[in-house]
N, C-alpha and C. Protein backbone atom coordinates (compact mmCIF):
# COMPACT_ATOMS: atom_id res chain seq x y z
N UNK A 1 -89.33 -79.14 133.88
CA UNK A 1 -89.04 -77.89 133.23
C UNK A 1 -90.10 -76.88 133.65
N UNK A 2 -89.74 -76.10 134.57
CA UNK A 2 -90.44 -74.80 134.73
C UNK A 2 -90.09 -73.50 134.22
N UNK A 3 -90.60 -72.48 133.96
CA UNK A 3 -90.80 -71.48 134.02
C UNK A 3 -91.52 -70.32 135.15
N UNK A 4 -91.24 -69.18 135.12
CA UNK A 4 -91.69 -68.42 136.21
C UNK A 4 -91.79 -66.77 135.53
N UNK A 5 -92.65 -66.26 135.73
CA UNK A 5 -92.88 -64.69 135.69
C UNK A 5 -93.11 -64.45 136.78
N UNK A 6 -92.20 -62.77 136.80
CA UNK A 6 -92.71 -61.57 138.13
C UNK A 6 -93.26 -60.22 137.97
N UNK A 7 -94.73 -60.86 138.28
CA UNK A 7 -95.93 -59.79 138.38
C UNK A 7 -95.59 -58.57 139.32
N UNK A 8 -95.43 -57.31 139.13
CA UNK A 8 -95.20 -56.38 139.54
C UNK A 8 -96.13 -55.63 139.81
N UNK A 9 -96.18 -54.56 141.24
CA UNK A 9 -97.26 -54.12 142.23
C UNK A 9 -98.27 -53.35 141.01
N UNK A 10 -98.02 -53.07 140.11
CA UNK A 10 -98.66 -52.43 139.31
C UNK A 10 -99.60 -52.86 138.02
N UNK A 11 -99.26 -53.96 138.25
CA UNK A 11 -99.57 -55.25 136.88
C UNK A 11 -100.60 -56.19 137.24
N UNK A 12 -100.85 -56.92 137.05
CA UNK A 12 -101.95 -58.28 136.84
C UNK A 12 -101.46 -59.26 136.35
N UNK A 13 -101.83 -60.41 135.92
CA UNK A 13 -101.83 -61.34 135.09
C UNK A 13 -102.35 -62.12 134.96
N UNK A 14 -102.96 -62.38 133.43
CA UNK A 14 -104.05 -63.76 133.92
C UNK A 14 -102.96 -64.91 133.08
N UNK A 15 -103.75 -66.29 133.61
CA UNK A 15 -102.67 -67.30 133.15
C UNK A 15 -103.83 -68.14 132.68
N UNK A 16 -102.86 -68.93 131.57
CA UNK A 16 -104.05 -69.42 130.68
C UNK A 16 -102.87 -70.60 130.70
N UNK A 17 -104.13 -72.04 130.35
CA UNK A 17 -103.29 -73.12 130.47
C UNK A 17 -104.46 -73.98 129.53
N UNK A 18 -103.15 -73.99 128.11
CA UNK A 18 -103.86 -74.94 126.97
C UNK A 18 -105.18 -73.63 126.62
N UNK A 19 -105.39 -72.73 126.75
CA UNK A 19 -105.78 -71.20 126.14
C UNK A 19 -107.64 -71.58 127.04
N UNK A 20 -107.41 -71.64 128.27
CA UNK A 20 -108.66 -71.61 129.11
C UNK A 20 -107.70 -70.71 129.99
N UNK A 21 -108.69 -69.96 131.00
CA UNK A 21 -108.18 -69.37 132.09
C UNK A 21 -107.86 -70.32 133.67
N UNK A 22 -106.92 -69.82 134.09
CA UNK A 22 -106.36 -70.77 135.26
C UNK A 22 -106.59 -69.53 136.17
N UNK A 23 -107.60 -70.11 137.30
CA UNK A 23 -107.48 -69.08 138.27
C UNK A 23 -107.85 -68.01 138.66
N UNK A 24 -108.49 -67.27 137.55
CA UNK A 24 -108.85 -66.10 137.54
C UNK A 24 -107.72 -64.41 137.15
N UNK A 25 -107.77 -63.83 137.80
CA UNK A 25 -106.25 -63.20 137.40
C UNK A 25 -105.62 -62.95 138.77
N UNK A 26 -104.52 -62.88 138.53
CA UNK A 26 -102.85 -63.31 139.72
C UNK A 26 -102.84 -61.62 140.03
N UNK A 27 -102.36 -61.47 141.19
CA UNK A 27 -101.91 -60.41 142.19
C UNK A 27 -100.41 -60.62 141.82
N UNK A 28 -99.75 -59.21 142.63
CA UNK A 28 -98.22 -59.26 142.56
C UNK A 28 -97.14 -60.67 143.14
N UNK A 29 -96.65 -60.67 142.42
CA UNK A 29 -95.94 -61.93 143.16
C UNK A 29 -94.97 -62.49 141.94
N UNK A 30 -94.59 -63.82 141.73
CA UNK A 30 -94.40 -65.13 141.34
C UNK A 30 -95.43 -65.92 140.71
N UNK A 31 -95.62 -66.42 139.15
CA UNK A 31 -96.21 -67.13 138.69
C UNK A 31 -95.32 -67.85 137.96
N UNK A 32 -95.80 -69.36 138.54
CA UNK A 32 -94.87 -70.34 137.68
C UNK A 32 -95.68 -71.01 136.52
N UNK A 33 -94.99 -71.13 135.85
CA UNK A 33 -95.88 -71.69 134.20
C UNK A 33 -95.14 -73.03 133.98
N UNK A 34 -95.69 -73.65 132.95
CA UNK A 34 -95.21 -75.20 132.58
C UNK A 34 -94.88 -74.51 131.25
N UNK A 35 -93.59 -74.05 130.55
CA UNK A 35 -93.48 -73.85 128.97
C UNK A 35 -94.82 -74.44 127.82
N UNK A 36 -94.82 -73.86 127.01
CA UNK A 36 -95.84 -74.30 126.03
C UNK A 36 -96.70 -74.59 126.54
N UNK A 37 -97.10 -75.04 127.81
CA UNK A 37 -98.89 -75.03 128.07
C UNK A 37 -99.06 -74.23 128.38
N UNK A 38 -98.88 -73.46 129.51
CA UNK A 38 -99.20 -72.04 129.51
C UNK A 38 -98.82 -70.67 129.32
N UNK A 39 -99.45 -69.75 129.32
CA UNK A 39 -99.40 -68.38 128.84
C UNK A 39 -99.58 -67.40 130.16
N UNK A 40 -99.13 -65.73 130.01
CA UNK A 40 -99.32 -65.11 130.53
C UNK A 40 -99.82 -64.13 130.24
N UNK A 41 -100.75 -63.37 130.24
CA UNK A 41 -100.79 -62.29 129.53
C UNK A 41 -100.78 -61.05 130.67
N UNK A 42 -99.81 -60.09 130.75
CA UNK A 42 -100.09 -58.47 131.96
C UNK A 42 -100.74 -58.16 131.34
N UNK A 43 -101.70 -57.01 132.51
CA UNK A 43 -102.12 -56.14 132.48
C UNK A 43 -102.09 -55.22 133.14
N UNK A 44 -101.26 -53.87 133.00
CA UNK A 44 -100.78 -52.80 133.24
C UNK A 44 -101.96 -52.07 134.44
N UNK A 45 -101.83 -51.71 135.36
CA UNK A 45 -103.29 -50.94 136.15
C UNK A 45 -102.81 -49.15 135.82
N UNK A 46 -101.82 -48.62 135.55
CA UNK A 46 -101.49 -47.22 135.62
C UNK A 46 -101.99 -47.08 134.52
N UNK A 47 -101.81 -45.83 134.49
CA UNK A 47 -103.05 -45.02 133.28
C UNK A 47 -101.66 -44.89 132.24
């Protein structure tokens, strides 16, 4: 069972797995998540 978010040229995202950080924060693209372990949180770069 996967999951997937799409980070957009304008966005960020950090991904948290079991509420530690995975990775640092994600560039535009595809992030795949495992349901309930991890999280996504954007962050918007435009004013």
């Amino acid at each position: 069972m996967i999951g997937f978010y799409v980070i957009k040229q304008y966005e960020r995202g950090v991904q948290f797995r079991l509420g530690r950080v995975k990775d640092g924060p994600r560039g535009p693209g595809v992030i795949f998540v495992i349901p309930l372990v991890d999280r996504v949180h954007r962050v918007s770069l435009r004013k």
